[in-house]
PDB file of N, CA and C in Angstrom:
ATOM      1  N   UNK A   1      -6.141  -9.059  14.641  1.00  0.00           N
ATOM      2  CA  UNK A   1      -4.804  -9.620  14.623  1.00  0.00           C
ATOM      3  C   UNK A   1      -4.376  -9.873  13.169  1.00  0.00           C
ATOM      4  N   UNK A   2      -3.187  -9.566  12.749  1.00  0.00           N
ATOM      5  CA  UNK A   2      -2.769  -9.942  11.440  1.00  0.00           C
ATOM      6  C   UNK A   2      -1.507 -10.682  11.925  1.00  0.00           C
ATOM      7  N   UNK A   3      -1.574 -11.786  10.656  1.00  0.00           N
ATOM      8  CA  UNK A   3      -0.070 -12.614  10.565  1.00  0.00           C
ATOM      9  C   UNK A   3       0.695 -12.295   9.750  1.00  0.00           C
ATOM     10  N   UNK A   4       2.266 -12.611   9.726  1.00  0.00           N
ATOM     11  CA  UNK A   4       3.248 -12.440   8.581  1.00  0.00           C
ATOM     12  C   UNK A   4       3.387 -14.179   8.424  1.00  0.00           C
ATOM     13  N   UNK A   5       3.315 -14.406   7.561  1.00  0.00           N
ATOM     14  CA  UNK A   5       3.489 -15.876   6.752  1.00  0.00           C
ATOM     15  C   UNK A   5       4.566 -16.489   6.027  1.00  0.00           C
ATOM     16  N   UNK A   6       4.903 -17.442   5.834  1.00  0.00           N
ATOM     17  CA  UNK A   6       6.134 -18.399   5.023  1.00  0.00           C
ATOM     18  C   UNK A   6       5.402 -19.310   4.673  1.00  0.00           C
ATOM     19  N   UNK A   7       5.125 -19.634   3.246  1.00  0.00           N
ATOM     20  CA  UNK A   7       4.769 -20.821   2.731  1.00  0.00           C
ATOM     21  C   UNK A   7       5.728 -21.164   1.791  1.00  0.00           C
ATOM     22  N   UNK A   8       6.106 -22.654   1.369  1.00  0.00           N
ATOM     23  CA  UNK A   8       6.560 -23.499   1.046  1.00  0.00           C
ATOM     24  C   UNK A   8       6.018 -24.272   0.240  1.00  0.00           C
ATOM     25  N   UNK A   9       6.220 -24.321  -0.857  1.00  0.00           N
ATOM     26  CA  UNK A   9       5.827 -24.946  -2.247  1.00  0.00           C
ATOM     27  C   UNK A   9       6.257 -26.463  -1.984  1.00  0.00           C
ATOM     28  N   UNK A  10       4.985 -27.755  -2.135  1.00  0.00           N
ATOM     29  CA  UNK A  10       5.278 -28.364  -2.043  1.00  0.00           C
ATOM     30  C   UNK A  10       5.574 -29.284  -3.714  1.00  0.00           C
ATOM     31  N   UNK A  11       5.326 -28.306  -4.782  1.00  0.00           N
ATOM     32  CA  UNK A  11       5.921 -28.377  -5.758  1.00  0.00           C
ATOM     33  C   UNK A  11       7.068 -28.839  -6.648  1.00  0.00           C
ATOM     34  N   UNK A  12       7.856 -27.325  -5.833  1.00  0.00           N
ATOM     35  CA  UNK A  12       9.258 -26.898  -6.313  1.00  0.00           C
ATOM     36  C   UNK A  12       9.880 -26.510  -4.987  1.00  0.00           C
ATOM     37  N   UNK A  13       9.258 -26.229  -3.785  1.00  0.00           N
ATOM     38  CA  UNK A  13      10.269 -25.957  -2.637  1.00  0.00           C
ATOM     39  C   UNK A  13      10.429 -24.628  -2.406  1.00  0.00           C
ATOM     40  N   UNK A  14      10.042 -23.440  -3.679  1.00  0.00           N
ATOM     41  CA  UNK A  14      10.324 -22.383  -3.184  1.00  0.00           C
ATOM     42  C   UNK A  14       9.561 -21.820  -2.422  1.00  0.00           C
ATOM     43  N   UNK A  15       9.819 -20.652  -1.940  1.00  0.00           N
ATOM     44  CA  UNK A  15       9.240 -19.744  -0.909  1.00  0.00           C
ATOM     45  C   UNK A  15       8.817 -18.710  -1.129  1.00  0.00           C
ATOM     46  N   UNK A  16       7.562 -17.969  -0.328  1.00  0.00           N
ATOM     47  CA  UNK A  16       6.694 -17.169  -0.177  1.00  0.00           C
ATOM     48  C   UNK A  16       6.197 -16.233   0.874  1.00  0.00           C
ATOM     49  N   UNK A  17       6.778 -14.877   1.121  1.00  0.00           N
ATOM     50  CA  UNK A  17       6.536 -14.671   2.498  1.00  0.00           C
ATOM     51  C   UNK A  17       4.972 -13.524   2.226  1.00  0.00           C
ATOM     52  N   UNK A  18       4.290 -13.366   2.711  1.00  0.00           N
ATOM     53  CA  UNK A  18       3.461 -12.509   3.132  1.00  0.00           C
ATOM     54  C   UNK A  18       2.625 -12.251   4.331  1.00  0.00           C
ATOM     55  N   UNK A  19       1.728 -11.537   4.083  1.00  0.00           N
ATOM     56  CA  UNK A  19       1.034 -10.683   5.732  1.00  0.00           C
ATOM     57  C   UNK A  19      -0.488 -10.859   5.240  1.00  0.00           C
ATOM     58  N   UNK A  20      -1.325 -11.373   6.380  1.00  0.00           N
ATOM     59  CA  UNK A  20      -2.567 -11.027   6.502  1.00  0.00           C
ATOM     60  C   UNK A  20      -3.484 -10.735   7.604  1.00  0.00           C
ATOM     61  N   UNK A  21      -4.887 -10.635   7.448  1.00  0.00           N
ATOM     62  CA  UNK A  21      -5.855 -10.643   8.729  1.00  0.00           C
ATOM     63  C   UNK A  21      -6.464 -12.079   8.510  1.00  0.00           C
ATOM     64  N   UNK A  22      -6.513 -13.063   8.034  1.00  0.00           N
ATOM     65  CA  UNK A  22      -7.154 -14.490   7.776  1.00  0.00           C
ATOM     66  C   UNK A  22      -6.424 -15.215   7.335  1.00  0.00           C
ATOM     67  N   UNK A  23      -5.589 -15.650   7.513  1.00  0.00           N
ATOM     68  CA  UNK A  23      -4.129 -16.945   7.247  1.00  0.00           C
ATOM     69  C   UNK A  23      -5.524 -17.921   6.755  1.00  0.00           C
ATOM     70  N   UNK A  24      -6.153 -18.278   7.009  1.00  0.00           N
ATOM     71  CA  UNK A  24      -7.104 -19.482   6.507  1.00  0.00           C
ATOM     72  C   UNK A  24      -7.697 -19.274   5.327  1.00  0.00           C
ATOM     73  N   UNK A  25      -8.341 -18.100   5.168  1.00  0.00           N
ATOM     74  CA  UNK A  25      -8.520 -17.629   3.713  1.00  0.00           C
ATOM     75  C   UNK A  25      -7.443 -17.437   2.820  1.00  0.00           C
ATOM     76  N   UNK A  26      -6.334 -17.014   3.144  1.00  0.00           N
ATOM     77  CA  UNK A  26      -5.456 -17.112   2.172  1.00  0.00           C
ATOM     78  C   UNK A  26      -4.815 -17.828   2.272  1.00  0.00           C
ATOM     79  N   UNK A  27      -4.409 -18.367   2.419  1.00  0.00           N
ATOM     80  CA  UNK A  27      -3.677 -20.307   2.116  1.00  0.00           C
ATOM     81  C   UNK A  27      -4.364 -20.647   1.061  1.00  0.00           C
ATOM     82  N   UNK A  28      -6.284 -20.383   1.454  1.00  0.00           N
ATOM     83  CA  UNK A  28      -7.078 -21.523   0.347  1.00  0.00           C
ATOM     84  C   UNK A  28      -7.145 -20.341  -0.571  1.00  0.00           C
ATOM     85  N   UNK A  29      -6.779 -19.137  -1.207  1.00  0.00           N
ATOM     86  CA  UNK A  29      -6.617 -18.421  -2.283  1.00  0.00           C
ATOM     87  C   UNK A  29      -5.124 -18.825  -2.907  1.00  0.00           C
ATOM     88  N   UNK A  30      -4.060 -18.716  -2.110  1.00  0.00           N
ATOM     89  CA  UNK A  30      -3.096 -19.100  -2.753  1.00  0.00           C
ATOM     90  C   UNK A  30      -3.145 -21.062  -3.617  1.00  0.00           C
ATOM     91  N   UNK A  31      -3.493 -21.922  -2.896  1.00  0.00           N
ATOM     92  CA  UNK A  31      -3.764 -23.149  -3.122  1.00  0.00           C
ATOM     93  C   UNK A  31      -4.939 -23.290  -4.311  1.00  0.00           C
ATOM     94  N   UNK A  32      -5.859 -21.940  -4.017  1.00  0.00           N
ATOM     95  CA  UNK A  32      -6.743 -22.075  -5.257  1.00  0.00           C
ATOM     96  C   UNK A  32      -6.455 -21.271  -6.567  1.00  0.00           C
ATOM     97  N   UNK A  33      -4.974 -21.149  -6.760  1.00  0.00           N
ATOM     98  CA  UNK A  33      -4.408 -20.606  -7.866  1.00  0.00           C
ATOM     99  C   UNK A  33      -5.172 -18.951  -8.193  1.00  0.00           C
ATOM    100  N   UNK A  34      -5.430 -18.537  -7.094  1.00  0.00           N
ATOM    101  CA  UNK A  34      -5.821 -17.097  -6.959  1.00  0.00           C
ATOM    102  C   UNK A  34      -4.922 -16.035  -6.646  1.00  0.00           C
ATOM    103  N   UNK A  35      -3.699 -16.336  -6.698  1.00  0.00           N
ATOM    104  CA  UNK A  35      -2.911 -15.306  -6.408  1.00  0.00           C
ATOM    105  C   UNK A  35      -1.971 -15.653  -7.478  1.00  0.00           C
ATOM    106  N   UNK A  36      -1.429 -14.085  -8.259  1.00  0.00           N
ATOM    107  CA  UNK A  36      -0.534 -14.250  -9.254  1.00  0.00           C
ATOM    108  C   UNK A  36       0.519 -14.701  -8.907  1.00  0.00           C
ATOM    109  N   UNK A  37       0.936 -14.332  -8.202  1.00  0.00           N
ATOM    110  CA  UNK A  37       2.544 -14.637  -7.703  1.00  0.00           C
ATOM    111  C   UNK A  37       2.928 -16.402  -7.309  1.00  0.00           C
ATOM    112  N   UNK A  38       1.949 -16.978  -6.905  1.00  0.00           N
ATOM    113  CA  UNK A  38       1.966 -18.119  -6.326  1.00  0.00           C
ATOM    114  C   UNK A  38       1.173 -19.227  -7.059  1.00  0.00           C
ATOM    115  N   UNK A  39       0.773 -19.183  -8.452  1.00  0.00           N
ATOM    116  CA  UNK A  39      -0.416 -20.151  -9.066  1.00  0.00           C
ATOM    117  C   UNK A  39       0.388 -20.870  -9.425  1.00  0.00           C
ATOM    118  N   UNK A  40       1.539 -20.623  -9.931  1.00  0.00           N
ATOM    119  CA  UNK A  40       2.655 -21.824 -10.712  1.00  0.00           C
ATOM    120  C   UNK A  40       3.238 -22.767  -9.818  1.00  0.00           C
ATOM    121  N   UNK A  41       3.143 -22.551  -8.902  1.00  0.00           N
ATOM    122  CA  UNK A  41       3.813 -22.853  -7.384  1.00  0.00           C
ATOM    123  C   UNK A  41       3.044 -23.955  -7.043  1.00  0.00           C
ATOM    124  N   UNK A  42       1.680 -24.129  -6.848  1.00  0.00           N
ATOM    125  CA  UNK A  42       0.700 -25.022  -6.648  1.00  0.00           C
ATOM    126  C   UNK A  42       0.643 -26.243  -5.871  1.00  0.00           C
ATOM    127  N   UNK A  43       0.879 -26.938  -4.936  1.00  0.00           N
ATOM    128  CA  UNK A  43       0.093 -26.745  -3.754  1.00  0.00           C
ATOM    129  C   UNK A  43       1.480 -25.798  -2.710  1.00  0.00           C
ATOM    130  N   UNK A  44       1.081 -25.401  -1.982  1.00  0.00           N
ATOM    131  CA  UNK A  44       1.528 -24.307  -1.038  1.00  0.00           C
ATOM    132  C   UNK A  44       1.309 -24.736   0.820  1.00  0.00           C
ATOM    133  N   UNK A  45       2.211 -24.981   1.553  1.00  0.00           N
ATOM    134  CA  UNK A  45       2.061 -25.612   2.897  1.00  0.00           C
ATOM    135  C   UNK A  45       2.489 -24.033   3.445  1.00  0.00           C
ATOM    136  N   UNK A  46       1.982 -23.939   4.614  1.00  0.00           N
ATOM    137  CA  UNK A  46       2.614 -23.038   5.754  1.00  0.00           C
ATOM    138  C   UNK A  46       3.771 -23.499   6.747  1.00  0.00           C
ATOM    139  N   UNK A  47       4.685 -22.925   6.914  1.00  0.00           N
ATOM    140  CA  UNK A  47       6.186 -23.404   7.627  1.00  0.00           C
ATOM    141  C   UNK A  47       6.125 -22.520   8.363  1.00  0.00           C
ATOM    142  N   UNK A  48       5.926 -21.206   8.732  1.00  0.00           N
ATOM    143  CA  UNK A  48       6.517 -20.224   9.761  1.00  0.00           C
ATOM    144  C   UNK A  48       4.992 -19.420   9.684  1.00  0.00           C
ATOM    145  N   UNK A  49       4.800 -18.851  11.150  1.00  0.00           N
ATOM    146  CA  UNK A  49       3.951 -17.672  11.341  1.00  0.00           C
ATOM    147  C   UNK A  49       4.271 -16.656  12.735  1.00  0.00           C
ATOM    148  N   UNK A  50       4.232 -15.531  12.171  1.00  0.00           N
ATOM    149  CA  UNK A  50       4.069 -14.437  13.399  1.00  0.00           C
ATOM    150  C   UNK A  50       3.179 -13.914  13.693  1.00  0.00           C
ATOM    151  N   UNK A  51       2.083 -13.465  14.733  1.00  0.00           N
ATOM    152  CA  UNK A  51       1.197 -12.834  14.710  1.00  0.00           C
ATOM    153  C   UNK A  51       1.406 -11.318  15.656  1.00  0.00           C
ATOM    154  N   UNK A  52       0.964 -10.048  14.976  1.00  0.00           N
ATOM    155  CA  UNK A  52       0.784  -8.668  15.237  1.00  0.00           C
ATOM    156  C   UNK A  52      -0.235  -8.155  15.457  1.00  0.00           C
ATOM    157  N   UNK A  53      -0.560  -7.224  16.332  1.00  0.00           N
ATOM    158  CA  UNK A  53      -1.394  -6.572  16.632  1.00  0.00           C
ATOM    159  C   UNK A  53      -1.959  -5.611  15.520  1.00  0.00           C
ATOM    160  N   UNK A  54      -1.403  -4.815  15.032  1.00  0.00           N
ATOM    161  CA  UNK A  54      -1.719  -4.445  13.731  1.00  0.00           C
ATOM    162  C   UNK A  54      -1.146  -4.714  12.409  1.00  0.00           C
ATOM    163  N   UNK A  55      -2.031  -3.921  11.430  1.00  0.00           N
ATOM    164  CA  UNK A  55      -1.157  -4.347   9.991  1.00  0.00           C
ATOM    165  C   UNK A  55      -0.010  -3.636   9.318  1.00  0.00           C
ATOM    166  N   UNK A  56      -0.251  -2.716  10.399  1.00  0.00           N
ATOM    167  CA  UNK A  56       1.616  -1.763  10.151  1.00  0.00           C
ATOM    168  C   UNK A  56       2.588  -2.738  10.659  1.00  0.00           C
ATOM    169  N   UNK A  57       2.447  -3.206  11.523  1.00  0.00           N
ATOM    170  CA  UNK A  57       4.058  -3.993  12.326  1.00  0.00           C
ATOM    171  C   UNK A  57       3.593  -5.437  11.428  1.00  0.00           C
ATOM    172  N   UNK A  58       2.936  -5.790  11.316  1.00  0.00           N
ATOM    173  CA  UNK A  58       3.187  -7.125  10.474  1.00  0.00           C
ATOM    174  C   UNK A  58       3.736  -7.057   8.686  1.00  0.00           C
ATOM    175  N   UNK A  59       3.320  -5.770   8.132  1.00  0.00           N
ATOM    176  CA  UNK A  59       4.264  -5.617   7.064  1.00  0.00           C
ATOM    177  C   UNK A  59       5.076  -5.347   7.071  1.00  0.00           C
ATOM    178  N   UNK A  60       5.965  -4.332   8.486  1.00  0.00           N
ATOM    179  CA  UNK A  60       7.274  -3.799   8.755  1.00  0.00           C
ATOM    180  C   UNK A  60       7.771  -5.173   8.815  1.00  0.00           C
ATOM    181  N   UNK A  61       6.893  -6.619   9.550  1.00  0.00           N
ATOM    182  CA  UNK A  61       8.159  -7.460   9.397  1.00  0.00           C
ATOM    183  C   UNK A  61       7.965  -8.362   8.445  1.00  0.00           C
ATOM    184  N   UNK A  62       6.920  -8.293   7.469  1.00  0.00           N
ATOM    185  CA  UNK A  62       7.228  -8.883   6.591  1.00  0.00           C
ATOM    186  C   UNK A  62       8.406  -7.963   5.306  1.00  0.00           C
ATOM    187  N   UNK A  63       8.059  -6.972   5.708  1.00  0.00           N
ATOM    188  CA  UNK A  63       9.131  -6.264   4.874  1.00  0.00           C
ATOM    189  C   UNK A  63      10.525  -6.768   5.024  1.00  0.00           C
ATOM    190  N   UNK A  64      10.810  -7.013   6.273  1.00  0.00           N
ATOM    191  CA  UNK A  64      11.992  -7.303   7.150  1.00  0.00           C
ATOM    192  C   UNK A  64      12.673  -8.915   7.008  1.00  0.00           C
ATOM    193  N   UNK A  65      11.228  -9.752   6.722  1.00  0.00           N
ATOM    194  CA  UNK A  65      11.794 -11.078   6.354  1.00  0.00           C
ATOM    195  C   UNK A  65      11.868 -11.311   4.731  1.00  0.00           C
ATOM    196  N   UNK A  66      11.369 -10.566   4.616  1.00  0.00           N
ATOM    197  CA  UNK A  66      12.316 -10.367   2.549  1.00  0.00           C
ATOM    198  C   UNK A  66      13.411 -10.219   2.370  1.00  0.00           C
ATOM    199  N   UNK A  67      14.233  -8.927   2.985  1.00  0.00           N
ATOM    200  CA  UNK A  67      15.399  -9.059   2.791  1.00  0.00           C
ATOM    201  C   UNK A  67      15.943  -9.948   3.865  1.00  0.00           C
ATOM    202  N   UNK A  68      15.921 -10.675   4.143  1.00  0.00           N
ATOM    203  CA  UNK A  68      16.668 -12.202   4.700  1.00  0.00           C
ATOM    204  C   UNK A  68      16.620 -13.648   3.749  1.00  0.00           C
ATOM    205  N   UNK A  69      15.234 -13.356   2.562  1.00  0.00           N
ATOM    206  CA  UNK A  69      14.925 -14.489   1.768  1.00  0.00           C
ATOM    207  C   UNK A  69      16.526 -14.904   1.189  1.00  0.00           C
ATOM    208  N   UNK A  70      16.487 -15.912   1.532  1.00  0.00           N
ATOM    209  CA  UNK A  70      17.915 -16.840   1.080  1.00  0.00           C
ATOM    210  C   UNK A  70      18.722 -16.945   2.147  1.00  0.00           C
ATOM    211  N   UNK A  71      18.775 -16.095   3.024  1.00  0.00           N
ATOM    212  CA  UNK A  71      20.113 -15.986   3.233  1.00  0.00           C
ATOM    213  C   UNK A  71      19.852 -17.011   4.910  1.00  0.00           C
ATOM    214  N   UNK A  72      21.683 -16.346   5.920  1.00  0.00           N
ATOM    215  CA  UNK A  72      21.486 -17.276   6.966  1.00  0.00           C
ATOM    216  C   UNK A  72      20.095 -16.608   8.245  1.00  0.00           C
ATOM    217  N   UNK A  73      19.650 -15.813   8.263  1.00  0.00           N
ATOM    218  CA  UNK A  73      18.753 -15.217   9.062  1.00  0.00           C
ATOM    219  C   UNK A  73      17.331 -16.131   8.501  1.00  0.00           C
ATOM    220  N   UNK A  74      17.397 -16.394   7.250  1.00  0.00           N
ATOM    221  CA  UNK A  74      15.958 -16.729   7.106  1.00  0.00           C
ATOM    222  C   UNK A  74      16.190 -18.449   7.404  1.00  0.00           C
ATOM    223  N   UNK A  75      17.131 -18.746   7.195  1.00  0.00           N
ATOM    224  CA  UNK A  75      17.408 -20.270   7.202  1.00  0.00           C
ATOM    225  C   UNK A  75      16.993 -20.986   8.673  1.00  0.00           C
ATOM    226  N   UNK A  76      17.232 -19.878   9.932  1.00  0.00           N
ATOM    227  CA  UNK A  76      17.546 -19.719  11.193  1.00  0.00           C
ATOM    228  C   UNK A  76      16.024 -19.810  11.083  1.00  0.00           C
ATOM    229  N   UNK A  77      15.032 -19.104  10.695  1.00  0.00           N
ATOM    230  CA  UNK A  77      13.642 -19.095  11.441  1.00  0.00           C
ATOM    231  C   UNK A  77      12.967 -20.400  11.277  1.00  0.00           C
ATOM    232  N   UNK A  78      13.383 -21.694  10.086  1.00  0.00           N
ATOM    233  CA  UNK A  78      12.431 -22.694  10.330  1.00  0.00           C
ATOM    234  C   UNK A  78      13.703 -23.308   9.485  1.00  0.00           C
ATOM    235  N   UNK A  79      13.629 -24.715   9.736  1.00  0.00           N
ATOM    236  CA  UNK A  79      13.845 -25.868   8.602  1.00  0.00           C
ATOM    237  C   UNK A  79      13.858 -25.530   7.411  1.00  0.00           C
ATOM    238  N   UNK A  80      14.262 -25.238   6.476  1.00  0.00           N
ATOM    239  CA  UNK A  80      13.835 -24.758   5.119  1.00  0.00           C
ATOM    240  C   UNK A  80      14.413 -26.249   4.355  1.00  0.00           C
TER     241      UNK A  80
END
């Protein structure tokens, strides 16, 4: 099973979408300043998850919830 993910900087507030096979391991890579994109960001909560059967349809929708970042579609999937 792979997930598509939304984390939430409890930082600065901004946002982070990605896809994995271990949401638990990567939370504690992102939180352990192991990922470039997300070390400045520092600590990092989870707000939204989808889970897929494979890792093609979970990047098609993480592909899919990128272009929504900002706007009213992404606002719609959780509390932001």
């Amino acid at each position: 099973m792979f997930q598509v993910y939304i984390l939430k900087s409890i930082k600065n507030e901004k946002h982070y979408i990605g896809h994995t096979g271990n949401l638990d391991d990567r939370l504690s890579r992102h939180n352990g300043g192991q990922v470039k994109s997300t070390k400045s960001s520092v600590p990092w909560d989870i707000v939204y998850t989808e889970t897929f059967n494979t890792k093609q349809e979970a990047y098609q929708r993480e592909f899919e919830l990128k272009s929504y970042k900002g706007g009213i579609k992404f606002k719609k999937l959780f509390d932001c």
